[in-house]
Protein backbone atom coordinates (compact mmCIF):
# COMPACT_ATOMS: atom_id res chain seq x y z
CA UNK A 1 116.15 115.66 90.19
CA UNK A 2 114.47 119.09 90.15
CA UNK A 3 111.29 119.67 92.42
CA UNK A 4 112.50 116.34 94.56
CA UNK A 5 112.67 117.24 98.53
CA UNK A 6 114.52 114.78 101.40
CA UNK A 7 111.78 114.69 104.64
CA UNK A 8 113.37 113.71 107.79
CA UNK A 9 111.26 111.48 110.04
CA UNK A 10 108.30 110.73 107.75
CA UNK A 11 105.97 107.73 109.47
CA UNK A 12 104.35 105.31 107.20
CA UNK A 13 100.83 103.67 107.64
CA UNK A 14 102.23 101.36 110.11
CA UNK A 15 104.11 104.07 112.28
CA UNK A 16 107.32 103.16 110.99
CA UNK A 17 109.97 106.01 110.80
CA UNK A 18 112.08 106.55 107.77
CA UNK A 19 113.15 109.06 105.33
CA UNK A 20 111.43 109.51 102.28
CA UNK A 21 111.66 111.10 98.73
CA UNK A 22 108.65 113.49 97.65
CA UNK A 23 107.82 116.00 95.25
CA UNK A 24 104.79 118.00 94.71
CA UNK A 25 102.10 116.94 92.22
CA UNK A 26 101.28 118.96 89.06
CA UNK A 27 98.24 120.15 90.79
CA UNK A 28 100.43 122.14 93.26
CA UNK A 29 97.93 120.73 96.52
CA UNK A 30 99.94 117.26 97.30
CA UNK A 31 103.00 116.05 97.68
CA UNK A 32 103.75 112.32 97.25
CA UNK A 33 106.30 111.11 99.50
CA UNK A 34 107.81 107.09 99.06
CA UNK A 35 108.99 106.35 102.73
CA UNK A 36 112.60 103.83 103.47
CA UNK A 37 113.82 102.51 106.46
CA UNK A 38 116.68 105.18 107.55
CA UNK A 39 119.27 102.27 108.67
CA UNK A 40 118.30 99.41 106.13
CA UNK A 41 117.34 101.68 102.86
CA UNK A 42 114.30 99.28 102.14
CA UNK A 43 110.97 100.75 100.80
CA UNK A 44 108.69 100.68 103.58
CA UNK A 45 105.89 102.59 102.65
CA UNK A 46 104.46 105.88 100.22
CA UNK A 47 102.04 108.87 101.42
CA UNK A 48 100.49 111.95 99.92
CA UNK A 49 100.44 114.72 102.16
CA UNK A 50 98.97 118.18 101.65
CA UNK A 51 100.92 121.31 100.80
CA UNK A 52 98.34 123.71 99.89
CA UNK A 53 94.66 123.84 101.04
CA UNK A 54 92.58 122.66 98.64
CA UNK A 55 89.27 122.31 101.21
CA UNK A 56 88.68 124.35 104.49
CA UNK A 57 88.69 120.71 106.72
CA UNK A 58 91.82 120.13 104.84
CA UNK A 59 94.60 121.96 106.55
CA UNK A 60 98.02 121.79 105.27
CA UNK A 61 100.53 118.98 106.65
CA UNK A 62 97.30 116.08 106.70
CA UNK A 63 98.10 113.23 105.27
CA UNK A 64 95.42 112.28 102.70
CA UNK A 65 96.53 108.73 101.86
CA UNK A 66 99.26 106.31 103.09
CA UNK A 67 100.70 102.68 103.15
CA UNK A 68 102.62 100.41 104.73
CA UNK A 69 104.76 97.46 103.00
CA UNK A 70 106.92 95.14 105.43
CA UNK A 71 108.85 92.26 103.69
CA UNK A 72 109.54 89.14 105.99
CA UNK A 73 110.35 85.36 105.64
CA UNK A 74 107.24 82.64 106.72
CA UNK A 75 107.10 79.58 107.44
CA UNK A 76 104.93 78.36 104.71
CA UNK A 77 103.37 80.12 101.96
CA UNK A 78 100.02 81.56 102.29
CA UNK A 79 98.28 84.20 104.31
């Protein structure tokens, strides 16, 4: 898929390492990367990082926004 990049050791919210899919947004200042798990292949998380400087406390390489999803089996259902 044209403008898609493979990252190597991206960390979701949680610290979790994985591999991820990203490509810049139309804007040209973020990239939006959806993190796996390297050995499983589950979704484990997305982020947007910066890849031009859009703000002078900004730099390039921060990570503006990011999440964590973990999928596990409970007991009961509830929180």
């Amino acid at each position: 898929i044209p403008g898609i990049k493979l990252i190597d050791s991206t960390a979701n919210l949680d610290g979790r390492r994985g591999v991820a899919i990203g490509r810049v947004q139309a804007d040209g200042e973020l990239r939006h990367e959806i993190i796996f798990d390297s050995a499983a292949g589950q979704f484990i998380g997305d982020r947007d990082v910066v890849v031009r400087q859009f703000a002078r406390h900004v730099p390039v390489g921060t990570t503006t926004a990011s999440t964590a999803f973990t999928v596990g089996v409970a007991d009961k259902p509830g929180f």
